[in-house]
Every structure is written in structure tokens, then in C-alpha cells.
PDB file of N, CA and C in Angstrom:
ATOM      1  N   UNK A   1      65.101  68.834  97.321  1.00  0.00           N
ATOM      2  CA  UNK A   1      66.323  68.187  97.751  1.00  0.00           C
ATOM      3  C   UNK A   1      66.613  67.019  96.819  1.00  0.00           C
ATOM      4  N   UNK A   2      67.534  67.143  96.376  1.00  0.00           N
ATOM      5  CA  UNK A   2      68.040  66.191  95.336  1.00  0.00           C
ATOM      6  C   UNK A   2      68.099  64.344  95.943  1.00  0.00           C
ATOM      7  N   UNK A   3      68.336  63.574  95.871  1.00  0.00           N
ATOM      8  CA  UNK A   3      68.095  61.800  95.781  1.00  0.00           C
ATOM      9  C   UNK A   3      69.197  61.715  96.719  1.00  0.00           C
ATOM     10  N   UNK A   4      69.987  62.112  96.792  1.00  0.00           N
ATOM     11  CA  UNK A   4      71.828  61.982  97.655  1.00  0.00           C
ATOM     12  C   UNK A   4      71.246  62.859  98.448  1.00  0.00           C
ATOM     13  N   UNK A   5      70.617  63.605  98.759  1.00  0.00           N
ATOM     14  CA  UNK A   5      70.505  64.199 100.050  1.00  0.00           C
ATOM     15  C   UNK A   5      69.436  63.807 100.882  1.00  0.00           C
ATOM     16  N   UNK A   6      68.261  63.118 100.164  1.00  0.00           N
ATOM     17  CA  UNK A   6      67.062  62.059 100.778  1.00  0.00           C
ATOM     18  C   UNK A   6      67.758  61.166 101.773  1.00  0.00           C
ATOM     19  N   UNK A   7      68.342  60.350 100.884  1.00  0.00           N
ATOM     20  CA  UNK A   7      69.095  59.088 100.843  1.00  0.00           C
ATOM     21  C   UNK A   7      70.226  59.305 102.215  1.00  0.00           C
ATOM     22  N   UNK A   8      70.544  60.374 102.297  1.00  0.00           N
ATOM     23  CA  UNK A   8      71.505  61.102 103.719  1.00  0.00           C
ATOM     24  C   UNK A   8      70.543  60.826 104.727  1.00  0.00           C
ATOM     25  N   UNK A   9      69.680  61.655 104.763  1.00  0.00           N
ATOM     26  CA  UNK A   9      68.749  61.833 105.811  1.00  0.00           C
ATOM     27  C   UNK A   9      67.756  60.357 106.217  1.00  0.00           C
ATOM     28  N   UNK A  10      67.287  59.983 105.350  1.00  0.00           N
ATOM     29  CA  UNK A  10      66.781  58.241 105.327  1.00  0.00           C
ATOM     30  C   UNK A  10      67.898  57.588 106.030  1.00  0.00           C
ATOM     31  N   UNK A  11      69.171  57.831 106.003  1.00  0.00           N
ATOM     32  CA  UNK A  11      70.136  56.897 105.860  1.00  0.00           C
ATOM     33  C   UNK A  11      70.826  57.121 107.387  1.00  0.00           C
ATOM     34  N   UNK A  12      70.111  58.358 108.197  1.00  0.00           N
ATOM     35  CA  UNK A  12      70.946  59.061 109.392  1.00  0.00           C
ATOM     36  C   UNK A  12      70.721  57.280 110.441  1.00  0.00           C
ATOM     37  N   UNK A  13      69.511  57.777 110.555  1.00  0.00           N
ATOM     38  CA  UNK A  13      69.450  56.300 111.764  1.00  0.00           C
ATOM     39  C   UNK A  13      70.173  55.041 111.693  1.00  0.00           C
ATOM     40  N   UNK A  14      70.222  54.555 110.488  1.00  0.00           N
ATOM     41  CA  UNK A  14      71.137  53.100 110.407  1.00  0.00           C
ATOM     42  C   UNK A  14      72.481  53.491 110.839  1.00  0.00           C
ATOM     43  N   UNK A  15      73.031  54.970 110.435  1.00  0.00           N
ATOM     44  CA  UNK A  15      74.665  55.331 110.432  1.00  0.00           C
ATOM     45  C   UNK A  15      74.518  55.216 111.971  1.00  0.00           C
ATOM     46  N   UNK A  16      73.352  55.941 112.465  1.00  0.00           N
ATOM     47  CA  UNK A  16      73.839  55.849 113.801  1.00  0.00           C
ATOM     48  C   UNK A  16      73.642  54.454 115.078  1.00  0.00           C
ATOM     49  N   UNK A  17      72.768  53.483 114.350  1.00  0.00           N
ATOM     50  CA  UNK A  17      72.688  52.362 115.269  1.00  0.00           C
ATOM     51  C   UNK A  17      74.123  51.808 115.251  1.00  0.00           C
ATOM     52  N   UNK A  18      74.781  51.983 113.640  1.00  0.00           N
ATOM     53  CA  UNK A  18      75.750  51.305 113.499  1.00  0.00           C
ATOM     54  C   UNK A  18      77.453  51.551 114.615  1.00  0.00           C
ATOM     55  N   UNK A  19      76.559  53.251 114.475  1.00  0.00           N
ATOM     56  CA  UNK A  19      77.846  53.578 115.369  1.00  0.00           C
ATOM     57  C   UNK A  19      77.664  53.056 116.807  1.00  0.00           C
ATOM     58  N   UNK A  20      76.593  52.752 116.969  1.00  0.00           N
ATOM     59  CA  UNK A  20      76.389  52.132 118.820  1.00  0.00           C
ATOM     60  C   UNK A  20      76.897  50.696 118.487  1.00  0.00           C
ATOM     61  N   UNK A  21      77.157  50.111 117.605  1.00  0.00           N
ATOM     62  CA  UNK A  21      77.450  49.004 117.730  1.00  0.00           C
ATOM     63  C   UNK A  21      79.581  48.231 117.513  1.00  0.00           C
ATOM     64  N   UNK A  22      79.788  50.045 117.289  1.00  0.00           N
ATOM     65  CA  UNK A  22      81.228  49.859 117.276  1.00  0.00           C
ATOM     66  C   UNK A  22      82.189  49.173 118.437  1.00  0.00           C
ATOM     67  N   UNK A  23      82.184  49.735 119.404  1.00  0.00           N
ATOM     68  CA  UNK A  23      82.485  49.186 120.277  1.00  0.00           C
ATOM     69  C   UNK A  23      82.008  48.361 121.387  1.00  0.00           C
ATOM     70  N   UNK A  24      81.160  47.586 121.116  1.00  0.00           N
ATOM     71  CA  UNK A  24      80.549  45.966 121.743  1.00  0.00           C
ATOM     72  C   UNK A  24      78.977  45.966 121.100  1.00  0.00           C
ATOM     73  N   UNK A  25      78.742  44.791 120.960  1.00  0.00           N
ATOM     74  CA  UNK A  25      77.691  43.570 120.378  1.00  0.00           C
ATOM     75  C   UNK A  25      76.590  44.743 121.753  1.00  0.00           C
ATOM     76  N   UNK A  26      75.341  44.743 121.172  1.00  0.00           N
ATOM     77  CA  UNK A  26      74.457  45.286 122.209  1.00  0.00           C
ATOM     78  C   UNK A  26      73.223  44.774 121.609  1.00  0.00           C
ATOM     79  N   UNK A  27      72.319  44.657 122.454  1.00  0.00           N
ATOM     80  CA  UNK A  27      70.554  44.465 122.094  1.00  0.00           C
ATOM     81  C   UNK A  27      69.996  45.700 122.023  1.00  0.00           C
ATOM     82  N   UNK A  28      69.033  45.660 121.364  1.00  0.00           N
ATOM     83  CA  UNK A  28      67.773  46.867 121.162  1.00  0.00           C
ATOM     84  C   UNK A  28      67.946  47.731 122.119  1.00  0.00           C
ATOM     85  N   UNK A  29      67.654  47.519 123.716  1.00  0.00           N
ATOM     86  CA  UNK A  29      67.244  48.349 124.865  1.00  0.00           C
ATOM     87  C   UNK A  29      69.093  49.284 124.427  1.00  0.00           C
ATOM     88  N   UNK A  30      70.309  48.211 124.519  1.00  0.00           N
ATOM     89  CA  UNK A  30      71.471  48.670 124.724  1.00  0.00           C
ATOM     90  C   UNK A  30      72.131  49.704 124.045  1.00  0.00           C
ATOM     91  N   UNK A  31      71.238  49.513 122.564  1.00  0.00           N
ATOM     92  CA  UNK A  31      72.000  50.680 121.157  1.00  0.00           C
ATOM     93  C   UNK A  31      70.841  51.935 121.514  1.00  0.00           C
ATOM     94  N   UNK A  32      69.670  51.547 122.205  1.00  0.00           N
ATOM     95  CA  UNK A  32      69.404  53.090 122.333  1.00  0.00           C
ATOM     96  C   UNK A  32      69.485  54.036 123.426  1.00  0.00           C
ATOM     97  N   UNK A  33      69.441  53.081 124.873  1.00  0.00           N
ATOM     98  CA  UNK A  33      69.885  53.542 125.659  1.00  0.00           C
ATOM     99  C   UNK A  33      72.122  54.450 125.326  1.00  0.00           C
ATOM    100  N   UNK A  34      73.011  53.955 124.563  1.00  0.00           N
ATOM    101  CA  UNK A  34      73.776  54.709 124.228  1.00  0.00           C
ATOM    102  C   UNK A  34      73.946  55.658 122.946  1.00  0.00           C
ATOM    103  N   UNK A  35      72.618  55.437 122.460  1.00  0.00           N
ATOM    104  CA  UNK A  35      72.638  56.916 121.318  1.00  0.00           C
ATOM    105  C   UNK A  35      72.400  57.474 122.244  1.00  0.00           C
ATOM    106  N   UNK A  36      71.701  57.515 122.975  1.00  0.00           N
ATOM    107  CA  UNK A  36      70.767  58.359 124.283  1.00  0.00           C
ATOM    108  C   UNK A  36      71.737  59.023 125.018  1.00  0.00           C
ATOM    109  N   UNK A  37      72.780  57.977 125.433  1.00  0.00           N
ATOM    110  CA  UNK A  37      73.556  58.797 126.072  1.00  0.00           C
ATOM    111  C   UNK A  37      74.766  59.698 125.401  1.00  0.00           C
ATOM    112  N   UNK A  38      75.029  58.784 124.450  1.00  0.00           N
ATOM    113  CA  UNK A  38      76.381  59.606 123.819  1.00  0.00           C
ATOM    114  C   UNK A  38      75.508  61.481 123.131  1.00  0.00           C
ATOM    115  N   UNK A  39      74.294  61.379 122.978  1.00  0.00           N
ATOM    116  CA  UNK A  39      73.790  61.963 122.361  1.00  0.00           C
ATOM    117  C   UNK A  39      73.092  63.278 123.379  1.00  0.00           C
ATOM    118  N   UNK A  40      73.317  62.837 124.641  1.00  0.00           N
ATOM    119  CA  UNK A  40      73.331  63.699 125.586  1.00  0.00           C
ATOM    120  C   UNK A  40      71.682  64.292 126.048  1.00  0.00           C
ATOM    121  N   UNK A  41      70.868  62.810 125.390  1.00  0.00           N
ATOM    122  CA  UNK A  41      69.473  63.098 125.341  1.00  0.00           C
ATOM    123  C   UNK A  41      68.535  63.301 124.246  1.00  0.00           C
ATOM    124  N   UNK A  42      69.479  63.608 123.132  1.00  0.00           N
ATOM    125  CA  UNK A  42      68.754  64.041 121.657  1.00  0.00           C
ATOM    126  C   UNK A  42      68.660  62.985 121.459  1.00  0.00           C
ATOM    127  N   UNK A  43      68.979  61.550 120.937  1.00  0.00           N
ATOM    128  CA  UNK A  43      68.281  60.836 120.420  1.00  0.00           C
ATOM    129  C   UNK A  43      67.892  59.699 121.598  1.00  0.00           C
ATOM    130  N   UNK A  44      66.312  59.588 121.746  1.00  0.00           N
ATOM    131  CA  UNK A  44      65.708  58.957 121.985  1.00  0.00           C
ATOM    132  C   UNK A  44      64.445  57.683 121.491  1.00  0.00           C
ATOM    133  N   UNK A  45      65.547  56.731 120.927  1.00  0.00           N
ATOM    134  CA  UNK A  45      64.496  55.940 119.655  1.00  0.00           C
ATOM    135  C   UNK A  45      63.657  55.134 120.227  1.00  0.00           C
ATOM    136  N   UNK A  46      62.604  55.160 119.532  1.00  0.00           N
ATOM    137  CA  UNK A  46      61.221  53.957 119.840  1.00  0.00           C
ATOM    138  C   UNK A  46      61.447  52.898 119.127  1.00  0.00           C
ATOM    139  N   UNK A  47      60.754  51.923 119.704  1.00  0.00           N
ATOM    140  CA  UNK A  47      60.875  50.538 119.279  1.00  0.00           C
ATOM    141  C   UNK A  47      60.242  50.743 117.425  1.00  0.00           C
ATOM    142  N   UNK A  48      59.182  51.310 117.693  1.00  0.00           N
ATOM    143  CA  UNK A  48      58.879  51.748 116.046  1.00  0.00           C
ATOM    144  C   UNK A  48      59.857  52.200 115.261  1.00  0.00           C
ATOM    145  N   UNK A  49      60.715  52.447 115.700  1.00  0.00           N
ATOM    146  CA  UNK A  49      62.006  52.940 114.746  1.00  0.00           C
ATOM    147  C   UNK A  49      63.035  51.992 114.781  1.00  0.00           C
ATOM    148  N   UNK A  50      63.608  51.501 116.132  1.00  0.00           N
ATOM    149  CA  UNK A  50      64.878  50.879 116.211  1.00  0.00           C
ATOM    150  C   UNK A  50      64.896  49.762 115.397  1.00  0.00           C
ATOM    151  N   UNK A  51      63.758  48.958 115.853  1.00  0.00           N
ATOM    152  CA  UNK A  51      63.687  47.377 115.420  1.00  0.00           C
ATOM    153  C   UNK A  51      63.179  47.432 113.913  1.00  0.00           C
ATOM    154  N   UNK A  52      62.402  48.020 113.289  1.00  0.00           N
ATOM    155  CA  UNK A  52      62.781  47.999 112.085  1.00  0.00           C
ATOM    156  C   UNK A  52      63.414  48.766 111.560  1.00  0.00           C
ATOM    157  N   UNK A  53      64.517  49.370 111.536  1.00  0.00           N
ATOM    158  CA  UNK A  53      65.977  49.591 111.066  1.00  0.00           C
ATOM    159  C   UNK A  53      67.157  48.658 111.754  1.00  0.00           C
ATOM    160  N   UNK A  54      67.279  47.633 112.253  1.00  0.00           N
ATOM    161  CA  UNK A  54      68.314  46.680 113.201  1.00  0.00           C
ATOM    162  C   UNK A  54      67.583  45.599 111.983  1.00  0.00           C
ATOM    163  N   UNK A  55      66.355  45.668 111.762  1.00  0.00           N
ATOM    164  CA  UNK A  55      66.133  44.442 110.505  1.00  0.00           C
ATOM    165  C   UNK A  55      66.332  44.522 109.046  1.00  0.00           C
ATOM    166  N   UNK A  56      66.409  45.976 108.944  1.00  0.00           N
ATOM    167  CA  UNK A  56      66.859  46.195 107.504  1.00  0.00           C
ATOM    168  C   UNK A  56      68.255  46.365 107.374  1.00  0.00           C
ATOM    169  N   UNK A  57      69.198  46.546 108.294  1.00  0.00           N
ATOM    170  CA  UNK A  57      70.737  46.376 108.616  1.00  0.00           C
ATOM    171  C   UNK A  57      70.879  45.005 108.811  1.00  0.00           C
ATOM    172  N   UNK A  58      69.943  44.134 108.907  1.00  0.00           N
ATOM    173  CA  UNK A  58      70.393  42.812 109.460  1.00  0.00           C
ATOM    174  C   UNK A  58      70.158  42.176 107.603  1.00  0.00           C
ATOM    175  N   UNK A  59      69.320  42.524 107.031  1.00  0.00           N
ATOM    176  CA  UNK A  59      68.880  41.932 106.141  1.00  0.00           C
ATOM    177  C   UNK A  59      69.909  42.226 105.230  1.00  0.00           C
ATOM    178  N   UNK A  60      70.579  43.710 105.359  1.00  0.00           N
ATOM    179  CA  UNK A  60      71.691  44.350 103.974  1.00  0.00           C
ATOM    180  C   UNK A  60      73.474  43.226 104.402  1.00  0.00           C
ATOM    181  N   UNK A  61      73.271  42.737 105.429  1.00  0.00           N
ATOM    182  CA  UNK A  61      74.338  42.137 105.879  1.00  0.00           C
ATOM    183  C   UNK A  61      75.510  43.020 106.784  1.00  0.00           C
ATOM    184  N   UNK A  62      74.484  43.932 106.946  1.00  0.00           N
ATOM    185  CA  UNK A  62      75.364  45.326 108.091  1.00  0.00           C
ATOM    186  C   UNK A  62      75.678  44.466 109.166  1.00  0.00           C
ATOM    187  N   UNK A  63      74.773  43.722 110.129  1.00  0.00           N
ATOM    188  CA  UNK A  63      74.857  43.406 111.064  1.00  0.00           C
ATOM    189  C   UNK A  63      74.215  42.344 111.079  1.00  0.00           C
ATOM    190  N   UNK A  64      74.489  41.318 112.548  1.00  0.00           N
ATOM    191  CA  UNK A  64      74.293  39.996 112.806  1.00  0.00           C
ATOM    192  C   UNK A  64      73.792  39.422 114.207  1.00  0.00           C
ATOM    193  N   UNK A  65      72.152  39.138 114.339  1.00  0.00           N
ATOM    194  CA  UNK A  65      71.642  39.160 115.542  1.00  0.00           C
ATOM    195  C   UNK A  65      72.570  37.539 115.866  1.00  0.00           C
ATOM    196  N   UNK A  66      72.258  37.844 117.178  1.00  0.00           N
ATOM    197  CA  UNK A  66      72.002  36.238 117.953  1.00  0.00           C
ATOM    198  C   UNK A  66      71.493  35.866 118.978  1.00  0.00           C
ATOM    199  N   UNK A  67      71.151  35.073 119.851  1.00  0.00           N
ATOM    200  CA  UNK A  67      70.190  35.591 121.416  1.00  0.00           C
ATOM    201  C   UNK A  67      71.885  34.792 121.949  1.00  0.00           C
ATOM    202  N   UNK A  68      71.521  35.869 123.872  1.00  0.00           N
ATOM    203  CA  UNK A  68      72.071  35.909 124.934  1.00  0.00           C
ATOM    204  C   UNK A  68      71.921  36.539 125.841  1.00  0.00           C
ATOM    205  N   UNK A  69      72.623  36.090 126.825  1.00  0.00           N
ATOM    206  CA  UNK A  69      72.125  36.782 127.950  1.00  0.00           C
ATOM    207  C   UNK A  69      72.385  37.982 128.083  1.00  0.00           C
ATOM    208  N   UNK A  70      71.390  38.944 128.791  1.00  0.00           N
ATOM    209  CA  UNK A  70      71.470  40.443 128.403  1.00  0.00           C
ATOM    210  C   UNK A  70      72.280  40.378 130.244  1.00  0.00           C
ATOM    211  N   UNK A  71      72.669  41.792 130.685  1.00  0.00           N
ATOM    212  CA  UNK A  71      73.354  42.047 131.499  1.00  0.00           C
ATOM    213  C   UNK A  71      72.270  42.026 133.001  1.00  0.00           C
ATOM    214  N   UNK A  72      70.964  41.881 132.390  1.00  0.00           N
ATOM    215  CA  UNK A  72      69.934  41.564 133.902  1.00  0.00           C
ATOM    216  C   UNK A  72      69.616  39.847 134.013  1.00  0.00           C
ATOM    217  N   UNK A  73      70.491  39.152 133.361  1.00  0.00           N
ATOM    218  CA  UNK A  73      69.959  38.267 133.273  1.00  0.00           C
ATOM    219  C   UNK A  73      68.470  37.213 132.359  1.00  0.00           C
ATOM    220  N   UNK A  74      68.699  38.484 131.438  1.00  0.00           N
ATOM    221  CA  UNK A  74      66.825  37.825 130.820  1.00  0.00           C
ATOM    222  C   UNK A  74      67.802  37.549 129.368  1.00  0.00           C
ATOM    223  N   UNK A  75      67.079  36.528 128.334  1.00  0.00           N
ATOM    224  CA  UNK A  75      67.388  36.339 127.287  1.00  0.00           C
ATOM    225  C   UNK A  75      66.945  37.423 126.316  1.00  0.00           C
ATOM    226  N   UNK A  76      68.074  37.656 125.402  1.00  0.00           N
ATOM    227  CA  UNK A  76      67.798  38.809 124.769  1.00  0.00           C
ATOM    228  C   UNK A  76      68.423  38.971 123.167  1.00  0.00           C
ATOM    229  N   UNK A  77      68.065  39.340 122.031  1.00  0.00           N
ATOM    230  CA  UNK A  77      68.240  39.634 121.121  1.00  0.00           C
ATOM    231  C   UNK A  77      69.802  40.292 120.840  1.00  0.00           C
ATOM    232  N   UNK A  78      70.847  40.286 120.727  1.00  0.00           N
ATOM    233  CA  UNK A  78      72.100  41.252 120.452  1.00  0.00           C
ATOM    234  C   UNK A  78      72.451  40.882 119.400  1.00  0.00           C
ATOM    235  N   UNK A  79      73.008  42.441 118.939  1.00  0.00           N
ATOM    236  CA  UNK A  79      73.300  42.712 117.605  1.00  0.00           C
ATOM    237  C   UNK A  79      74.795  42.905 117.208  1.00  0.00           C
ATOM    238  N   UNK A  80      75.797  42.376 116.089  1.00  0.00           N
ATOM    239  CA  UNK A  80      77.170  42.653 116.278  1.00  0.00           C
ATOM    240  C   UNK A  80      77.546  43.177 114.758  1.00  0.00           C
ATOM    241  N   UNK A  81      78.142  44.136 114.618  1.00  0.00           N
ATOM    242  CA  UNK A  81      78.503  44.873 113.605  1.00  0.00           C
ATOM    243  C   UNK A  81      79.807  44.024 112.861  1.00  0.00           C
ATOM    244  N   UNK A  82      79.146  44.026 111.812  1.00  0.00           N
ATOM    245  CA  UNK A  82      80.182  42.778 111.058  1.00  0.00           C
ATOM    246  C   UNK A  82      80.673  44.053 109.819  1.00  0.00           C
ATOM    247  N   UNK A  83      82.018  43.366 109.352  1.00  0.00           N
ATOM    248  CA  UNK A  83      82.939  44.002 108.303  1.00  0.00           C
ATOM    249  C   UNK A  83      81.890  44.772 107.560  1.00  0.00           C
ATOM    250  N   UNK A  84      81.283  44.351 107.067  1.00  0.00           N
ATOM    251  CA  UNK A  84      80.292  44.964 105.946  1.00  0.00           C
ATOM    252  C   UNK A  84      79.577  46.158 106.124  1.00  0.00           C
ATOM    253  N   UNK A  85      79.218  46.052 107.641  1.00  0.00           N
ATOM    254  CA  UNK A  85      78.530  47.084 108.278  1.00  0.00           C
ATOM    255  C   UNK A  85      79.378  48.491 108.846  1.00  0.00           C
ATOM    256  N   UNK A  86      81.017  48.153 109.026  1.00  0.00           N
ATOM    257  CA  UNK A  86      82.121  49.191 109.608  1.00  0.00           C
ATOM    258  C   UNK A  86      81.998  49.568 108.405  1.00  0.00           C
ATOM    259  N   UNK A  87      82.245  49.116 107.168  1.00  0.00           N
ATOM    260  CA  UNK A  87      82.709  49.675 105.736  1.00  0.00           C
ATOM    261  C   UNK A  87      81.332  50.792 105.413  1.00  0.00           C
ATOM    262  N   UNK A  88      80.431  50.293 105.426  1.00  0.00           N
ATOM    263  CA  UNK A  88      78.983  50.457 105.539  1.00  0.00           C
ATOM    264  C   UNK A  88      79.207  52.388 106.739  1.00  0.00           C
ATOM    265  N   UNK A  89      79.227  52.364 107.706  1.00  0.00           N
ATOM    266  CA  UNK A  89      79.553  52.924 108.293  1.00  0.00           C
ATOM    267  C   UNK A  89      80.384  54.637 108.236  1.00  0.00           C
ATOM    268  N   UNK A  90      81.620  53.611 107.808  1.00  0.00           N
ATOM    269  CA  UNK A  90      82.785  55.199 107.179  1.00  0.00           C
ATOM    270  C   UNK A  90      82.107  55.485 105.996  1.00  0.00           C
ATOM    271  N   UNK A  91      81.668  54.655 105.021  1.00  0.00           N
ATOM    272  CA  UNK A  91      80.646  55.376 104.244  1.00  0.00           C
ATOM    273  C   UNK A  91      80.233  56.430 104.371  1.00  0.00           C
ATOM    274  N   UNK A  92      79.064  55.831 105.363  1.00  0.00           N
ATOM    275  CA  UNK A  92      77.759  57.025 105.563  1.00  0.00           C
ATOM    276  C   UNK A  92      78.495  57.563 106.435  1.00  0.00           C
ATOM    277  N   UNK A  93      79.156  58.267 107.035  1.00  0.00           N
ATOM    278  CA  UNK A  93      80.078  58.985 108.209  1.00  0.00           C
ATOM    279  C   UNK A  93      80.738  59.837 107.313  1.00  0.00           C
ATOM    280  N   UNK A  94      81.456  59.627 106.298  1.00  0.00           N
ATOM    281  CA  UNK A  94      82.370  60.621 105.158  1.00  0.00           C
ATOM    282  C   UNK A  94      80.709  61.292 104.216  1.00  0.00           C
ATOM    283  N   UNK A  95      79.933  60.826 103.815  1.00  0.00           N
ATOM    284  CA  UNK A  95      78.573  61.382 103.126  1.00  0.00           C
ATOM    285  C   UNK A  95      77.827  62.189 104.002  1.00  0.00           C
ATOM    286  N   UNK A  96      77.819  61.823 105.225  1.00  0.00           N
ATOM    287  CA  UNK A  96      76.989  62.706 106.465  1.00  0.00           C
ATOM    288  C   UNK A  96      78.083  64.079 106.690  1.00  0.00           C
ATOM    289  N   UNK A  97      79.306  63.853 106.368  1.00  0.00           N
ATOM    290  CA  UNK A  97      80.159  64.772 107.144  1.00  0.00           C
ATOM    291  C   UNK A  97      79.998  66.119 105.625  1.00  0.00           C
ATOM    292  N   UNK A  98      79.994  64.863 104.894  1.00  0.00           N
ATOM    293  CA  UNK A  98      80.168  66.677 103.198  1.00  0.00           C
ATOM    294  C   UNK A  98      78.833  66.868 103.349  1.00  0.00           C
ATOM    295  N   UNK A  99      77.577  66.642 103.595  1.00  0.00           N
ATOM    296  CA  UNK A  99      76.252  66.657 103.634  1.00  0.00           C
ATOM    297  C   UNK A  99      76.533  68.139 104.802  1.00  0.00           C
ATOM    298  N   UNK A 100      76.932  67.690 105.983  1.00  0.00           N
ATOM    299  CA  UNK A 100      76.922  68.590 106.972  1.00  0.00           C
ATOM    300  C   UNK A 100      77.640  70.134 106.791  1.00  0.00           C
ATOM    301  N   UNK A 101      78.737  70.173 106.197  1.00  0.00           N
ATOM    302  CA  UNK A 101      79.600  71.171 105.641  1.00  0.00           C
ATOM    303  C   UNK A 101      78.612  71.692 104.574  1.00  0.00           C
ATOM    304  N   UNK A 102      77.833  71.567 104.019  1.00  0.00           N
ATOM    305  CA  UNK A 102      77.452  72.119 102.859  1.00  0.00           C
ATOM    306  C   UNK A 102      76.169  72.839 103.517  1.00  0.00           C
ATOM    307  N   UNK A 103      75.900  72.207 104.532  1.00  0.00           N
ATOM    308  CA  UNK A 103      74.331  72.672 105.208  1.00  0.00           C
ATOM    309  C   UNK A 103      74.998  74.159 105.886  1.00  0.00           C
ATOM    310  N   UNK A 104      76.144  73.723 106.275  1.00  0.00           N
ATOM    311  CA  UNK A 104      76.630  74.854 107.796  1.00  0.00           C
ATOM    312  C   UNK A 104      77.668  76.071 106.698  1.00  0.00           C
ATOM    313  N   UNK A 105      77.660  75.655 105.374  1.00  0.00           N
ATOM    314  CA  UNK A 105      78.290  76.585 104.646  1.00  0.00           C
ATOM    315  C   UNK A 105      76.808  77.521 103.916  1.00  0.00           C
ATOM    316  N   UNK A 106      75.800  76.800 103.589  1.00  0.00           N
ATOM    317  CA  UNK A 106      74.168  77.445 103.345  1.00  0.00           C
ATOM    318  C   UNK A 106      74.175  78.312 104.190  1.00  0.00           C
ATOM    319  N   UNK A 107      74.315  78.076 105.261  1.00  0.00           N
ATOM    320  CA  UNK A 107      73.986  78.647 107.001  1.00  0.00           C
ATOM    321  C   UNK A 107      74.633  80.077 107.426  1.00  0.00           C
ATOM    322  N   UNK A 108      75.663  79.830 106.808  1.00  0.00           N
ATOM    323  CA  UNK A 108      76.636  80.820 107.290  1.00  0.00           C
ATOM    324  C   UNK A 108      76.992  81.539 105.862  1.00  0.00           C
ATOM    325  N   UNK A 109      75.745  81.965 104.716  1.00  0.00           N
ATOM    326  CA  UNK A 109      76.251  82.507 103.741  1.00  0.00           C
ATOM    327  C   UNK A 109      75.076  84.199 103.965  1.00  0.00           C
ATOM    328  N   UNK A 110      75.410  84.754 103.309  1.00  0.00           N
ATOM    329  CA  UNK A 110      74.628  85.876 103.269  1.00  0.00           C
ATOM    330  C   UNK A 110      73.857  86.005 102.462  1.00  0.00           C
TER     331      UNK A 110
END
């Protein structure tokens, strides 16, 4: 597999924290509990995964922690998807989508 198609697959999880973070600021528990759901159960991330990818998005300037109050009342870590990170985003969303067409055109060849 060629470097652009590594780099896809390396690159799936950040596209998708990013997309939990489109429509509202969420903490750790919050972006995976809604991959979880939007995802209908398929993705179920561990802390071994989430939190270091939310730090290497935090570090590229994708995104921007801050503490607050989480929705039970406990202080909590939340994360907010800043310009850099939407741009960041349709990126990897237009690269995932020709990535995907090319897999499902492999798929469906004789």
C-alpha cells in the first residue's frame, strides 16, 4: 500500500474524533460515547486510543482543550474544534471519500 493510503488509514481516527466535535465542544467520555452512537456500535474507542489522538490533534492545532463542567456535574477535560481542525477535517473527509471509491471500485471488479 502506497504512503497516501497508510497515511488514510493512520489518519481514519483523528477524521473521526474531529467529526464528533462538529457540532458541540465535548470531553473524552462525550466524542466516544457519539462515534458510538452515530456509528451504531462499530466504533467503540479506548482511552488507549482516544486520548492520545485528542493530544496529537491538540498539539497540530486541530483542536483546543479547556476544563468544565461536564453534564454530571464533575470537572472535566472538553475539547472544541477550531478553524484549523474543520479545514483539517473536509480534508481528510474528500481523501477518505476517493480512498473509499477506489476500494469499492477493487471490490466490485472482476
Amino acid at each position: 500500500m502506497g504512503n497516501k493510503s497508510n497515511n488514510l488509514l493512520l489518519g481514519a481516527l483523528e477524521m473521526l474524533i474531529l467529526k464528533a466535535l462538529v457540532t458541540e465542544d465535548r470531553h473524552g467520555w462525550g466524542i466516544a460515547k457519539r462515534l458510538k452512537q452515530i456509528s451504531n456500535g462499530t466504533f467503540s474507542l479506548n482511552v488507549g486510543s482516544l486520548y492520545p489522538a485528542l493530544y496529537r490533534l491538540e498539539k497540530k492545532g486541530f483542536v483546543k482543550s479547556y476544563e468544565a463542567i461536564s453534564e454530571k456535574g464533575r470537572e472535566a477535560r472538553f475539547y472544541k474544534l477550531l478553524s484549523k481542525g474543520r479545514k483539517q477535517l473536509d480534508s481528510q473527509t474528500a481523501n477518505w471519500r476517493d480512498f473509499s471509491a477506489a476500494v469499492e471500485a477493487v471490490l466490485h471488479s472482476d
